[in-house]
N, C-alpha and C. Protein backbone atom coordinates (compact mmCIF):
# COMPACT_ATOMS: atom_id res chain seq x y z
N UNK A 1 1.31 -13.09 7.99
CA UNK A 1 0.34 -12.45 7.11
C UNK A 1 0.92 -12.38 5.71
N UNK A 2 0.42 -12.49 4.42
CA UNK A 2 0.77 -12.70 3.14
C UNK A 2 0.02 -11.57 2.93
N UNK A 3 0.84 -10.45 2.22
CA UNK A 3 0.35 -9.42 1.50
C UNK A 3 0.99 -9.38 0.42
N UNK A 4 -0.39 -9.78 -0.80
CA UNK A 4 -0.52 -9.63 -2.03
C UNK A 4 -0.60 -8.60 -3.19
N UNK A 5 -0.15 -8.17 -3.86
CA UNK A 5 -0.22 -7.18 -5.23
C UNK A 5 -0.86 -7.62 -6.64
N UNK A 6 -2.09 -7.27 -6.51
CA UNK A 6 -2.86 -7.37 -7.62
C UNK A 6 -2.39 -6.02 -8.82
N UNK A 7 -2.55 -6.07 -9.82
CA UNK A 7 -2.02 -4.64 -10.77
C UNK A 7 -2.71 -5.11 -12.18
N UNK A 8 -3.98 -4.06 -12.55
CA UNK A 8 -4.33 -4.15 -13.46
C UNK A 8 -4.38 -3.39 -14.25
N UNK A 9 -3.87 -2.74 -15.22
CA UNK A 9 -2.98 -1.64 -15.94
C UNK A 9 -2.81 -0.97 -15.71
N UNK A 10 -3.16 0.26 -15.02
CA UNK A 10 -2.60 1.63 -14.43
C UNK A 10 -2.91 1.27 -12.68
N UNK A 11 -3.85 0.56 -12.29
CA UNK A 11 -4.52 0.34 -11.23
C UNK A 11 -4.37 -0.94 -10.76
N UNK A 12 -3.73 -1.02 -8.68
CA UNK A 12 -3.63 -2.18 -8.45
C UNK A 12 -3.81 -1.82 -6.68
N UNK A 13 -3.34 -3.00 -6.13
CA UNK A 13 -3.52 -2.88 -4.47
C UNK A 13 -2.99 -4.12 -3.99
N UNK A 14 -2.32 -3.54 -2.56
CA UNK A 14 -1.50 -4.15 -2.00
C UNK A 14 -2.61 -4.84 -1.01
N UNK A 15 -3.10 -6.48 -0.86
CA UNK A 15 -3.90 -6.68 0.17
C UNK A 15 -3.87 -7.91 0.44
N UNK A 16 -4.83 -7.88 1.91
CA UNK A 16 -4.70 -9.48 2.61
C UNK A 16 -6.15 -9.81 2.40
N UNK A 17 -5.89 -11.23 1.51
CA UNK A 17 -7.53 -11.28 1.53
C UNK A 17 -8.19 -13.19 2.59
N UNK A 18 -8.73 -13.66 2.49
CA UNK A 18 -9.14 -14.43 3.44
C UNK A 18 -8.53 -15.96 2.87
N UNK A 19 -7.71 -16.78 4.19
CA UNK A 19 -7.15 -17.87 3.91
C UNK A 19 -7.71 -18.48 3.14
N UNK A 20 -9.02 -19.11 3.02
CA UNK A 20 -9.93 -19.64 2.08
C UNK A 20 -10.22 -19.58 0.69
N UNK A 21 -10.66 -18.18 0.73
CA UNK A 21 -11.10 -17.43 -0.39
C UNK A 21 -10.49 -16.45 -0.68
N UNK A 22 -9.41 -16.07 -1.18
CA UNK A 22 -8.55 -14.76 -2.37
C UNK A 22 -9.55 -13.55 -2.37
N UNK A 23 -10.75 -13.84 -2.95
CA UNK A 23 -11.66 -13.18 -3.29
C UNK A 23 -12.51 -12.38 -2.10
N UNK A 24 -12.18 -12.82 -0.75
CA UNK A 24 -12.68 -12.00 0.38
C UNK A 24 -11.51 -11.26 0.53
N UNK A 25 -11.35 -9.75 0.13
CA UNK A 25 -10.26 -9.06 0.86
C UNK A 25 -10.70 -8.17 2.44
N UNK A 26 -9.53 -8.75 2.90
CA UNK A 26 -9.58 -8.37 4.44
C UNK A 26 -9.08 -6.86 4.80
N UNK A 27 -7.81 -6.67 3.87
CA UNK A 27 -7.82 -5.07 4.13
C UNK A 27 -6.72 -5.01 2.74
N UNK A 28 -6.87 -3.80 2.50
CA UNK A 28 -6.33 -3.09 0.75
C UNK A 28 -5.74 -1.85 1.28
N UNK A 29 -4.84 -1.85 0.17
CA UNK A 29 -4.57 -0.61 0.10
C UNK A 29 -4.24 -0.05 -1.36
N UNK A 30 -4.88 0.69 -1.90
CA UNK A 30 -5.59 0.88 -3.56
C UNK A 30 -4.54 2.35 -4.07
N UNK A 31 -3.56 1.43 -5.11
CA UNK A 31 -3.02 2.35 -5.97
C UNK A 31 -2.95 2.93 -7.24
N UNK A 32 -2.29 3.89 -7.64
CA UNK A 32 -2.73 4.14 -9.15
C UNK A 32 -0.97 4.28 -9.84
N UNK A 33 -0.91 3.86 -11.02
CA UNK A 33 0.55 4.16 -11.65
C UNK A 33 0.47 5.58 -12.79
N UNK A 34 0.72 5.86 -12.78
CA UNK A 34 0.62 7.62 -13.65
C UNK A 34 1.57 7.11 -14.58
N UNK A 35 2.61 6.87 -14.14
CA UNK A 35 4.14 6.34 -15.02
C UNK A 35 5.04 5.42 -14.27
N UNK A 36 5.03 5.02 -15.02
CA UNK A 36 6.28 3.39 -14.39
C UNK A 36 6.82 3.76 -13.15
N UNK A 37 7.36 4.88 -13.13
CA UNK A 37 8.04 5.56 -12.00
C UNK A 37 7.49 6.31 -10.76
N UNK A 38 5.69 6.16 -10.86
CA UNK A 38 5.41 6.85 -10.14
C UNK A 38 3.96 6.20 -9.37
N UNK A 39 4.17 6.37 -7.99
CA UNK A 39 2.70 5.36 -7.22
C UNK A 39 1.93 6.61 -7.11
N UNK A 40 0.72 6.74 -6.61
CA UNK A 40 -0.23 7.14 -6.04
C UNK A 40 -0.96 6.50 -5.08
N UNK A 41 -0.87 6.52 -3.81
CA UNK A 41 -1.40 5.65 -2.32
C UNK A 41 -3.14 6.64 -2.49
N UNK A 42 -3.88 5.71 -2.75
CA UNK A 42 -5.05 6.17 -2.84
C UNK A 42 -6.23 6.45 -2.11
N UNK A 43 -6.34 4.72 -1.09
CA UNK A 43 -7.03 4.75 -0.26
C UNK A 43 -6.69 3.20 0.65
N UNK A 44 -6.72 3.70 1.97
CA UNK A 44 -6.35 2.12 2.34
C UNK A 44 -7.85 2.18 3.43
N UNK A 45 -7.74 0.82 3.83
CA UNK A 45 -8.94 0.13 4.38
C UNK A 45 -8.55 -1.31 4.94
N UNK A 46 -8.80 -1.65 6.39
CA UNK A 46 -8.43 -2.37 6.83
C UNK A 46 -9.72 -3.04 7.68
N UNK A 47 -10.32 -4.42 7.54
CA UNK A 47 -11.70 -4.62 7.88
C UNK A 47 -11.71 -4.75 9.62
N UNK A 48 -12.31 -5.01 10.19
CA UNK A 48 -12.79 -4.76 12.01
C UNK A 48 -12.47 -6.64 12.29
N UNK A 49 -12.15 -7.14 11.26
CA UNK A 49 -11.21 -8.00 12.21
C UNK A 49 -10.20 -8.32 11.89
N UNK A 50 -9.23 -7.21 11.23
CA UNK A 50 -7.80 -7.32 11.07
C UNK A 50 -7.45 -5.99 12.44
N UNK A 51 -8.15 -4.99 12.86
CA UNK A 51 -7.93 -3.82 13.28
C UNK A 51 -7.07 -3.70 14.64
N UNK A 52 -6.15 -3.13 14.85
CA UNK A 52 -5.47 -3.29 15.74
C UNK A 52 -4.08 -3.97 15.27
N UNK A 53 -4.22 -4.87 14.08
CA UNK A 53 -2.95 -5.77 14.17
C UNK A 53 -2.11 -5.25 13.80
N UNK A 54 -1.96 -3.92 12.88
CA UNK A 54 -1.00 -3.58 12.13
C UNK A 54 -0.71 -3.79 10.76
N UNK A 55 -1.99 -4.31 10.45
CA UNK A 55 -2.17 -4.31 9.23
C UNK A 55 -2.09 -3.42 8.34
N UNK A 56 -2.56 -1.81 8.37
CA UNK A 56 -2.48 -1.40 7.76
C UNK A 56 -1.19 -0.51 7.79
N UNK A 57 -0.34 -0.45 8.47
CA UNK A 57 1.49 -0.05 8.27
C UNK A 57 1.81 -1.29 7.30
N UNK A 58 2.08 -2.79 7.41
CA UNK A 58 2.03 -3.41 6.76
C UNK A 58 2.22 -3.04 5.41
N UNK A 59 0.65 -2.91 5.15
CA UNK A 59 0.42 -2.41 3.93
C UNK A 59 1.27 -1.33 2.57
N UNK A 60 1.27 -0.39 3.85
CA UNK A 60 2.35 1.13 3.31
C UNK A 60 3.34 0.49 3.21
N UNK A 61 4.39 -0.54 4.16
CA UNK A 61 5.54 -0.87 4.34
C UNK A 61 5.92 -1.84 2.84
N UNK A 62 4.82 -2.38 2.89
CA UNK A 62 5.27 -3.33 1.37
C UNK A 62 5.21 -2.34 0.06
N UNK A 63 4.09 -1.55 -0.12
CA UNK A 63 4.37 -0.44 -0.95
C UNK A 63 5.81 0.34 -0.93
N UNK A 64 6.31 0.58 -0.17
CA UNK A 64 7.54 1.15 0.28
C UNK A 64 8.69 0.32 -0.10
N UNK A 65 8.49 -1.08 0.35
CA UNK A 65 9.80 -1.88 -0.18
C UNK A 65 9.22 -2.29 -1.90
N UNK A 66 8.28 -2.56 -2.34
CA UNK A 66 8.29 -2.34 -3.72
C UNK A 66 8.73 -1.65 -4.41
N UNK A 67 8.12 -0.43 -3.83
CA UNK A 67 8.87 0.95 -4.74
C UNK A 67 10.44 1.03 -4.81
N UNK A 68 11.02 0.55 -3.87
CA UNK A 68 12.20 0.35 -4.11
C UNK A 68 12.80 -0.25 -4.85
N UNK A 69 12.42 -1.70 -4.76
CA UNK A 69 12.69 -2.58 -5.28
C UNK A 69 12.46 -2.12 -6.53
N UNK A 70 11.72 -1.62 -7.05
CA UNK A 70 11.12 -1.24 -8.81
C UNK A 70 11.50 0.26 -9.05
N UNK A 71 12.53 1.32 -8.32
CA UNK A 71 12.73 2.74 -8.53
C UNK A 71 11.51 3.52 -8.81
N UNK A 72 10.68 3.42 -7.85
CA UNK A 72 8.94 4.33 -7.94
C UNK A 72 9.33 5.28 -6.61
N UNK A 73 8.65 6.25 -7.20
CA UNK A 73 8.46 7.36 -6.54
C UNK A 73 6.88 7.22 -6.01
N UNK A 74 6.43 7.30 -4.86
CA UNK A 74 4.66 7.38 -3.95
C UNK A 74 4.84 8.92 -3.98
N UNK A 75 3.01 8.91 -4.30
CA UNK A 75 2.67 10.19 -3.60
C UNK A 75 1.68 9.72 -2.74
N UNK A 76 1.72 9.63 -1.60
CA UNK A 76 0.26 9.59 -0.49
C UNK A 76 -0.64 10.00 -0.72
N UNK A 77 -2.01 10.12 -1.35
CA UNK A 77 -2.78 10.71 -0.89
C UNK A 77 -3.79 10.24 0.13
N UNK A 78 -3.58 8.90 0.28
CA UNK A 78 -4.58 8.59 1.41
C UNK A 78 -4.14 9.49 2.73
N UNK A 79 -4.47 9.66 3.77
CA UNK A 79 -4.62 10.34 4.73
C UNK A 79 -3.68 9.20 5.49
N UNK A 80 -4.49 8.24 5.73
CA UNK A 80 -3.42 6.98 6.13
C UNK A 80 -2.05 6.54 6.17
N UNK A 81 -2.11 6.66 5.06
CA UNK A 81 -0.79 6.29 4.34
C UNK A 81 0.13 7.65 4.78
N UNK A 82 -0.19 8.71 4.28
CA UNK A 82 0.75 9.62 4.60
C UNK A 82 1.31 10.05 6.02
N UNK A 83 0.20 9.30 6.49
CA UNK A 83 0.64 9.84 8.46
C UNK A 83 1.45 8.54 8.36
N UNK A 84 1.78 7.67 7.89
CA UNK A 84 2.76 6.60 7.82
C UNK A 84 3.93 7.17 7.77
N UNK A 85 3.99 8.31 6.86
CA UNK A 85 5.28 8.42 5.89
C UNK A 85 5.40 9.58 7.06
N UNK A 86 4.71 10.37 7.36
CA UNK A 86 5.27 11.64 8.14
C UNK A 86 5.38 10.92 9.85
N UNK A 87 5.43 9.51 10.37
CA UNK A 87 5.24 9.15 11.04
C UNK A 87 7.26 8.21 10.79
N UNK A 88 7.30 8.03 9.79
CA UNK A 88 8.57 7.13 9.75
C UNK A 88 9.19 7.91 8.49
N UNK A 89 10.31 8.85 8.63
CA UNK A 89 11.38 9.41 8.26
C UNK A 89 12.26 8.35 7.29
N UNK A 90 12.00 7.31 7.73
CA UNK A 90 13.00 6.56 6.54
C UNK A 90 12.38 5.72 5.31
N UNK A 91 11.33 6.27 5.43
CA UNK A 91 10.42 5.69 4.33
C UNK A 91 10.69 6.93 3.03
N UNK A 92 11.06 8.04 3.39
CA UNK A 92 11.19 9.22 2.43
C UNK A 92 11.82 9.05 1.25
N UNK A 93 12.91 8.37 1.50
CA UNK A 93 13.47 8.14 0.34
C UNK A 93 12.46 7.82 -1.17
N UNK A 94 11.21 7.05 -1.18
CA UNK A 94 10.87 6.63 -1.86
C UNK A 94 9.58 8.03 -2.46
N UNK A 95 9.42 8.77 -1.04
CA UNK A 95 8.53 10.36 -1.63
C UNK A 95 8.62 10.68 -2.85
N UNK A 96 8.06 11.50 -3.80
CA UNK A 96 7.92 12.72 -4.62
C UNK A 96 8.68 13.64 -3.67
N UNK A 97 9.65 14.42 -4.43
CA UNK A 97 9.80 15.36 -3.92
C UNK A 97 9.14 16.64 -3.91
C-alpha cells in the first residue's frame, strides 16, 4: 500500500488513493499545521473497500513516523486516531504534552 502526503499550506492528509486515478482517494486521514512543530489529526476515513485491512492504523503510523522524522508534536483529535495513540504507548513520544 503507498501512503501519500498531500500539504497545502497549513492543511494536508496522509492517503491511499486509487491505482489508476490519484484523484479517487480510498481512505485519508486530514491534518492541520498550527506551527511547523505542531500536527492536528483531524479526521480520518477509510472507504468500505479498504475496511478491515488496516488501513487506517497505517495511516496514524505514517503520521507518527513523519512527525518524527520532521520534530512535530500531534494532537489527536480525531476519535480514531487517538484510540491509536491510547491503544500503542510508543507512539507517545510524538504527543503534546
Amino acid at each position: 500500500m503507498n501512503i501519500k502526503n498531500k500539504k497545502i499550506g497549513t492543511k494536508g492528509m496522509f492517503y491511499v488513493s486509487n491505482e489508476e486515478d490519484d484523484e479517487v482517494i480510498l481512505a485519508e486521514m486530514v491534518y492541520t499545521m498550527p506551527s511547523h512543530q505542531k500536527m492536528i489529526i483531524e479526521h480520518t476515513d477509510v472507504s468500505e473497500e479498504l475496511k478491515g485491512q488496516n488501513v487506517g492504523y497505517q495511516l496514524v503510523k505514517t503520521a507518527v513516523e513523519y512527525a518524527r522524522a520532521h520534530n512535530i508534536k500531534i494532537i489527536p483529535l480525531c476519535p480514531f486516531a487517538n484510540s491509536v495513540f491510547r491503544k500503542k504507548p510508543e507512539f507517545g513520544d510524538v504527543l503534546v504534552k
